[in-house]
Protein backbone atom coordinates (compact mmCIF):
# COMPACT_ATOMS: atom_id res chain seq x y z
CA UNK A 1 -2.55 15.92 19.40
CA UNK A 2 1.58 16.02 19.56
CA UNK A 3 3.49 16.30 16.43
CA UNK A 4 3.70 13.05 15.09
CA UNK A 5 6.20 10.72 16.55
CA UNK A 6 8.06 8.19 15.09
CA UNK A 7 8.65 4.57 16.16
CA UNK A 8 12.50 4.98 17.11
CA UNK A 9 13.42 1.70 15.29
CA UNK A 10 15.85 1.05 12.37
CA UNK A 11 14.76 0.94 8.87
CA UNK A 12 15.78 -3.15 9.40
CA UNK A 13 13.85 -3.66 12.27
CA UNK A 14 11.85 -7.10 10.98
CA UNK A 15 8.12 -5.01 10.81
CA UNK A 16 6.31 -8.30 11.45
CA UNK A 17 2.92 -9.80 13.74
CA UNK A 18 5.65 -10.10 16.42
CA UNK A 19 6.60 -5.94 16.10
CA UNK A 20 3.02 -4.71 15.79
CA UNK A 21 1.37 -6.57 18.67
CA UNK A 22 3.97 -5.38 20.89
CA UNK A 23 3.28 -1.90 19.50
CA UNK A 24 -0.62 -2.41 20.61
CA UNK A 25 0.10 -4.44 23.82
CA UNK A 26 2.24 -1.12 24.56
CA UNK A 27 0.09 1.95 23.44
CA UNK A 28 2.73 2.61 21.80
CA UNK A 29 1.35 4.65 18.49
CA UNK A 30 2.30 8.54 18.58
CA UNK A 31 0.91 8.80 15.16
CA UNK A 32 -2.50 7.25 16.13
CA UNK A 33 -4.92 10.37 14.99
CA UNK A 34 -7.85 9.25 17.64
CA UNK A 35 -10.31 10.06 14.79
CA UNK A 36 -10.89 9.50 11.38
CA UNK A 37 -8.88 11.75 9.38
CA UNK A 38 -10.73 14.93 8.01
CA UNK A 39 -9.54 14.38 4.27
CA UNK A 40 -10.97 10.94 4.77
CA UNK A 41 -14.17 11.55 5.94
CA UNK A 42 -15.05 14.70 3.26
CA UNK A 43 -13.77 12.46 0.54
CA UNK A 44 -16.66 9.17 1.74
CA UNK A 45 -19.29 12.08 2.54
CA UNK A 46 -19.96 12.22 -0.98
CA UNK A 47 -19.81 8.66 -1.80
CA UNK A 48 -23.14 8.00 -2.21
CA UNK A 49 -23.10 3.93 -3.01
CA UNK A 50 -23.56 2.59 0.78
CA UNK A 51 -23.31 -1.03 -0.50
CA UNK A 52 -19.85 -0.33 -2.37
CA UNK A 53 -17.45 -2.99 -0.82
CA UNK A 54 -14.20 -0.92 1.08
CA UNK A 55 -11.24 -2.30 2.45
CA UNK A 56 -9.28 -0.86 4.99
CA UNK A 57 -5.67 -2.49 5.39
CA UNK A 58 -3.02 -2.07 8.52
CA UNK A 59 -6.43 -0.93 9.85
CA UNK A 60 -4.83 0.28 13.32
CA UNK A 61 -7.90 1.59 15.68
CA UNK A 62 -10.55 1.49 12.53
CA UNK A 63 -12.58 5.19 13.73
CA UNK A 64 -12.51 5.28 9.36
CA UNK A 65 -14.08 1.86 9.24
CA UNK A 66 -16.47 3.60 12.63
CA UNK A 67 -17.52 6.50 10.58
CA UNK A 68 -18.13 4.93 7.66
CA UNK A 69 -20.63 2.46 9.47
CA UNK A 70 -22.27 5.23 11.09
CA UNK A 71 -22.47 6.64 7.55
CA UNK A 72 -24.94 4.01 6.32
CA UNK A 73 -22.18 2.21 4.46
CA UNK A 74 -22.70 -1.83 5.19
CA UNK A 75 -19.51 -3.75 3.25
CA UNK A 76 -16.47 -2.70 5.50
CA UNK A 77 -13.90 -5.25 5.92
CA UNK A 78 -10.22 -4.09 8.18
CA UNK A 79 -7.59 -6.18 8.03
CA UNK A 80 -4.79 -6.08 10.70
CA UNK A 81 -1.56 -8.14 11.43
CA UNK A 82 -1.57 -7.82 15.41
CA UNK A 83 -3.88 -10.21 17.37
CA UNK A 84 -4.39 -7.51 20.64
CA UNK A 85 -5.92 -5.11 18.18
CA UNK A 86 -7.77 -7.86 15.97
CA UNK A 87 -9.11 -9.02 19.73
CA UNK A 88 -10.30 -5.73 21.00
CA UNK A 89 -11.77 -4.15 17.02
CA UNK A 90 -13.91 -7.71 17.22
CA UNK A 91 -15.28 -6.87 20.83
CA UNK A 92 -15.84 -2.87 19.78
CA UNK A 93 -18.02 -3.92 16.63
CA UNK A 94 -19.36 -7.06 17.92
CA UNK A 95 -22.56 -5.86 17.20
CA UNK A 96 -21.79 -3.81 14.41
CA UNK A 97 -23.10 -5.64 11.22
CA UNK A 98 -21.25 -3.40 8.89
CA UNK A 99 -18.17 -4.59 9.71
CA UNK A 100 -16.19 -7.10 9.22
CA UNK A 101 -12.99 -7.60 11.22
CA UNK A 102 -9.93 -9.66 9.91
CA UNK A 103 -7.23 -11.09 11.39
CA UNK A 104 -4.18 -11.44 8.85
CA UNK A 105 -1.48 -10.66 6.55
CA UNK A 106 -2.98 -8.18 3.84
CA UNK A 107 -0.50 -9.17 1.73
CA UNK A 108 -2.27 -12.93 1.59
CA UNK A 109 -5.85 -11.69 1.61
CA UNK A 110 -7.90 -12.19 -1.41
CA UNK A 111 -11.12 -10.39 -2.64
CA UNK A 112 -12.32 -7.45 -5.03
CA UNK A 113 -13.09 -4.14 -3.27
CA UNK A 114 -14.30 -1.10 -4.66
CA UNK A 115 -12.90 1.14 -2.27
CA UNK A 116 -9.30 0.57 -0.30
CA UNK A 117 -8.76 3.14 2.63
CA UNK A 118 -5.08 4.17 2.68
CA UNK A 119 -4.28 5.61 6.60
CA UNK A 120 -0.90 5.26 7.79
CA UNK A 121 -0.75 1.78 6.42
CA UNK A 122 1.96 2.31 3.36
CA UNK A 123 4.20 4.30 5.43
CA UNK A 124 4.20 1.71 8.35
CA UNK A 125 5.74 -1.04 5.80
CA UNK A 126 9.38 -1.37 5.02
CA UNK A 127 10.23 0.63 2.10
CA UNK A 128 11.88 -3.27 0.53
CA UNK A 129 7.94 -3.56 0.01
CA UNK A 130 6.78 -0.69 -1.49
CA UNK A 131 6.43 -2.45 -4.86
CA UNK A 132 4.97 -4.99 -3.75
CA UNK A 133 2.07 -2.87 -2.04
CA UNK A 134 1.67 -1.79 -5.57
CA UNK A 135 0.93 -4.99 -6.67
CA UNK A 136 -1.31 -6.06 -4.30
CA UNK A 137 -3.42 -2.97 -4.13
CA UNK A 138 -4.23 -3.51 -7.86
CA UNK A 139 -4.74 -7.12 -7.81
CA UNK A 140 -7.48 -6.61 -5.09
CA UNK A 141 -9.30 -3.71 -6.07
CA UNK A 142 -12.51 -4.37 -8.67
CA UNK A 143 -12.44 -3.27 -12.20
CA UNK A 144 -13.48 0.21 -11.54
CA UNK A 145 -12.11 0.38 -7.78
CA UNK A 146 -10.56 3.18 -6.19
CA UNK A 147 -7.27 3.64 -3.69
CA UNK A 148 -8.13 6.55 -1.79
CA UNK A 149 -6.57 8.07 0.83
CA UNK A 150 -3.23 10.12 2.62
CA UNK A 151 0.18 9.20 2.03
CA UNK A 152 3.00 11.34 3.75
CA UNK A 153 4.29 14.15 1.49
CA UNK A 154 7.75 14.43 4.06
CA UNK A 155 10.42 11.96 5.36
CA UNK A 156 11.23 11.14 8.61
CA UNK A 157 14.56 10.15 10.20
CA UNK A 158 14.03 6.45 11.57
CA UNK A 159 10.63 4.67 11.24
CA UNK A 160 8.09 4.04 11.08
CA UNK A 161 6.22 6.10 9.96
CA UNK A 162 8.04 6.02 6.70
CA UNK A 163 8.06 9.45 4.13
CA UNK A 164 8.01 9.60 0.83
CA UNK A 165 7.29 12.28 -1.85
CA UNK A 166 5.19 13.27 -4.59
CA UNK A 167 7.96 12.06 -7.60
CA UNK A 168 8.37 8.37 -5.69
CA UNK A 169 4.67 7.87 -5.71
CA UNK A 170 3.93 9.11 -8.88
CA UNK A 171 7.27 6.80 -10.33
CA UNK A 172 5.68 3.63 -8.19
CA UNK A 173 2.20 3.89 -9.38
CA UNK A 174 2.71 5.32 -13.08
CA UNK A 175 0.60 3.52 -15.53
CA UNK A 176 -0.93 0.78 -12.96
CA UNK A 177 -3.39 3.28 -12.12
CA UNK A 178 -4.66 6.48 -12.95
CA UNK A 179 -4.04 9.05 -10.68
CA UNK A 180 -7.76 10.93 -10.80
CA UNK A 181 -5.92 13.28 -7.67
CA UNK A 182 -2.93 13.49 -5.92
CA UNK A 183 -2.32 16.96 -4.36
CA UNK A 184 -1.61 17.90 -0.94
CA UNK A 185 -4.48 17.53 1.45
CA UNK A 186 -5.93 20.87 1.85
CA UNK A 187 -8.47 20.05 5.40
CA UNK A 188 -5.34 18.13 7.26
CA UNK A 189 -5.12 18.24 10.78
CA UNK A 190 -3.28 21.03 11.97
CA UNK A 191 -0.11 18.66 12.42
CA UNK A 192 0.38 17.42 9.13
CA UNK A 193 0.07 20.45 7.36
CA UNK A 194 1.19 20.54 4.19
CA UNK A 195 2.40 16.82 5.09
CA UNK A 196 -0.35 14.45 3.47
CA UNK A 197 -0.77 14.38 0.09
CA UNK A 198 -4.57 13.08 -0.32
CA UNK A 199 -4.85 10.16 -3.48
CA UNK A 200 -7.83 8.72 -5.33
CA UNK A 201 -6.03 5.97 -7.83
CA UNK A 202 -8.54 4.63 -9.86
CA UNK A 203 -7.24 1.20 -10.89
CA UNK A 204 -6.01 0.91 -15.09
CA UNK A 205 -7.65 -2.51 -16.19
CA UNK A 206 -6.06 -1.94 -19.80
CA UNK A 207 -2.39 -2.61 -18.15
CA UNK A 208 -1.43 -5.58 -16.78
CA UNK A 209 1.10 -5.22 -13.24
CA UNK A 210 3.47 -7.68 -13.47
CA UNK A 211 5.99 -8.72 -9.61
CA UNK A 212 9.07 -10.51 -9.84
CA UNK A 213 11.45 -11.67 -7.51
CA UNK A 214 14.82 -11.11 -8.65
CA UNK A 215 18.33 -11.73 -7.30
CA UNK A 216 21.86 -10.51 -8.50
CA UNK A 217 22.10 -6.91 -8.17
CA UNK A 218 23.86 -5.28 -5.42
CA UNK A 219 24.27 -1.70 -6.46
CA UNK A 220 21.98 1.44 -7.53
CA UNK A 221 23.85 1.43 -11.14
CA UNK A 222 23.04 -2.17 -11.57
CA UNK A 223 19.68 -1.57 -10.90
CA UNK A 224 19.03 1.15 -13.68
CA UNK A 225 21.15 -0.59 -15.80
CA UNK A 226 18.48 -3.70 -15.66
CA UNK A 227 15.47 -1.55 -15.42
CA UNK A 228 16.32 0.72 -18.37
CA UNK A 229 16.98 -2.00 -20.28
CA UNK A 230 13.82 -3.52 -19.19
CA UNK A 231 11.77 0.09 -20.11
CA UNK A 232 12.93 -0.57 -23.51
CA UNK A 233 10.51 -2.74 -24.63
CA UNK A 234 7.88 -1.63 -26.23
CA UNK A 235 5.16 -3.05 -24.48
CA UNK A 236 5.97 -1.76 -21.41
CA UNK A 237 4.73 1.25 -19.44
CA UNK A 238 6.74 1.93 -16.01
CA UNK A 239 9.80 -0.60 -14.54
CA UNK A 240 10.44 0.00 -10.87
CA UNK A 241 12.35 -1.79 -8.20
CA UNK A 242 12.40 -1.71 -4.37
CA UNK A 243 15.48 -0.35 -2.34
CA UNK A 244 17.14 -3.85 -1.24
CA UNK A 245 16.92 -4.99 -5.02
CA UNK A 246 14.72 -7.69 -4.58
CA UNK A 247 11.64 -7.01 -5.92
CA UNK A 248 10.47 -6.02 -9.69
CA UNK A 249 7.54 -4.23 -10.60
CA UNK A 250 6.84 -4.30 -14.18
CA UNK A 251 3.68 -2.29 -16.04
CA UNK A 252 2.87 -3.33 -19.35
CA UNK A 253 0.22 -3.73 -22.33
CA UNK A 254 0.39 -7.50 -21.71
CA UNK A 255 2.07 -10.19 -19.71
CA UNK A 256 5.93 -10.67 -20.71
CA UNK A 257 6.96 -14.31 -20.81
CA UNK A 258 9.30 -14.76 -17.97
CA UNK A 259 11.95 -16.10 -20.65
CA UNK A 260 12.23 -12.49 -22.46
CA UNK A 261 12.75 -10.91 -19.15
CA UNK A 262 15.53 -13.26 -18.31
CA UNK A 263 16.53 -13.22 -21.64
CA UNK A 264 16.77 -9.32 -21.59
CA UNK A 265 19.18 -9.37 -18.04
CA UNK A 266 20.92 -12.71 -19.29
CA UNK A 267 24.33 -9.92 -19.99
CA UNK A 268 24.99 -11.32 -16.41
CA UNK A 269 24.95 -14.39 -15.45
CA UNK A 270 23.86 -13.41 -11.53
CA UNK A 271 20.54 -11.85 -12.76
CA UNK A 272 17.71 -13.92 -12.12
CA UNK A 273 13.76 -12.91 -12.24
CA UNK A 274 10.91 -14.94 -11.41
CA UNK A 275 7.39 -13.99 -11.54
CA UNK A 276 5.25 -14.20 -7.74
CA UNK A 277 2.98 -16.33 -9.43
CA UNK A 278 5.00 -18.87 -10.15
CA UNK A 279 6.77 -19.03 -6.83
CA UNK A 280 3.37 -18.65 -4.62
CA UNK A 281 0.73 -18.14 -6.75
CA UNK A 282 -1.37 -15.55 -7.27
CA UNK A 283 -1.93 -13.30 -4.50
């Protein structure tokens, strides 16, 4: 395989349905492996649970969700946003019992897995959602469930893929999960040496992962200011927010009544947070 080539498209390029079918209509996926990635694979080789219920999100060409089948395992459900690639995985596994093939937003899909396959799916997202993944991830796995996977230990000029690095992940996912191992990938393809950093995030059910929308801020110093004083309470564990300064992810003992929050950022008047939940329900 080439080195891994980027999607030459601006970090606000609108990643949506539209984007992605065009990028399977096209063939137009330089970082497509062609085979289920080797960490992957040695990682589910000793899983040896073949009902356990996985997920795999931004699924792409599913060979995980193919090897896994062939593996014996019988609960795989991917989940992609483009219809030409939801179209041609339902023809490919037609027969294929094991599988179950889903067309929509995974940020809308609801169920408990014990297992979610991360492969190239957080670094295709805009980096405004990053929290937000976070949040989901946690809300669908089960009470013992697992996030297991690669996520790119290297950044990358335009996107996506997107990069990121050991101190943002550990920052993002602090507390909401523990991290049973994150270190780099050590059977990688010869490519992304030293590029992956393999994950297994078992999911913390004593913490409860809190997402906010929140509008006001328009610079980095504002946004510490509010998180700091946020980190100060003592119930919570980790306070992050995304890069366009609309999104609040908030890690704590227990839920924090949407009044304290407010009541915490109310030093200025344009601060204004508002739990998911209460704007669509919960995801």
């Amino acid at each position: 395989m080439n080195e891994i080539k980027c999607c030459t498209v601006t970090c606000d390029k609108i990643l949506d349905q539209h984007y992605w079918d065009n990028q399977y209509q096209s063939e137009n996926l330089g970082w497509d492996l062609g085979k289920v990635s080797p960490p992957i694979k040695s990682y589910f080789e000793a899983i040896e649970d073949k009902n356990a219920t996985i997920l795999i999100p931004g699924s792409g060409n599913s060979y995980e969700a193919e090897y896994l089948s062939a593996q014996g395992f019988v609960n795989i459900t991917v989940i992609d946003i483009a219809p030409t690639l939801v179209r041609k995985l339902t023809q490919k596994f037609s027969t294929d019992t094991n599988i179950t093939v889903v067309l929509g937003d995974f940020f809308e899909h609801q169920g408990h897995y014990d297992f979610i396959i991360e492969q190239t799916f957080f670094c295709a997202l805009p980096r405004t959602m990053r929290q937000k993944y976070a949040y989901k991830m946690h809300n669908l796995l089960a009470p013992q469930g697992k996030l297991v996977g690669l996520l790119f230990n290297r950044e990358f000029e335009s996107g996506p893929p997107f990069g990121g690095s050991l101190a943002e992940y550990e920052k993002l996912f602090k507390m909401a999960f523990n991290f049973n191992t994150i270190n780099v990938a050590g059977n990688s393809i010869s490519e992304r040496a030293n590029d992956e950093l393999f994950i297994e995030f078992q999911k913390n059910i004593q913490n409860h992962v809190g997402l906010y929308h929140f509008t006001g801020i328009t610079c980095n110093d504002c946004m510490e200011s509010v998180t700091e004083s946020i980190s100060r309470l003592p119930e919570v564990h980790n306070v992050s927010m995304n890069s366009d300064f609309s999104a609040l992810l908030i890690v704590s003992k227990k839920d924090i009544a949407i009044k304290e929050l407010q009541k915490i950022i109310a030093y200025d008047a344009k601060y204004k947070i508002i739990s998911v939940n209460a704007v669509i329900g919960r995801l």
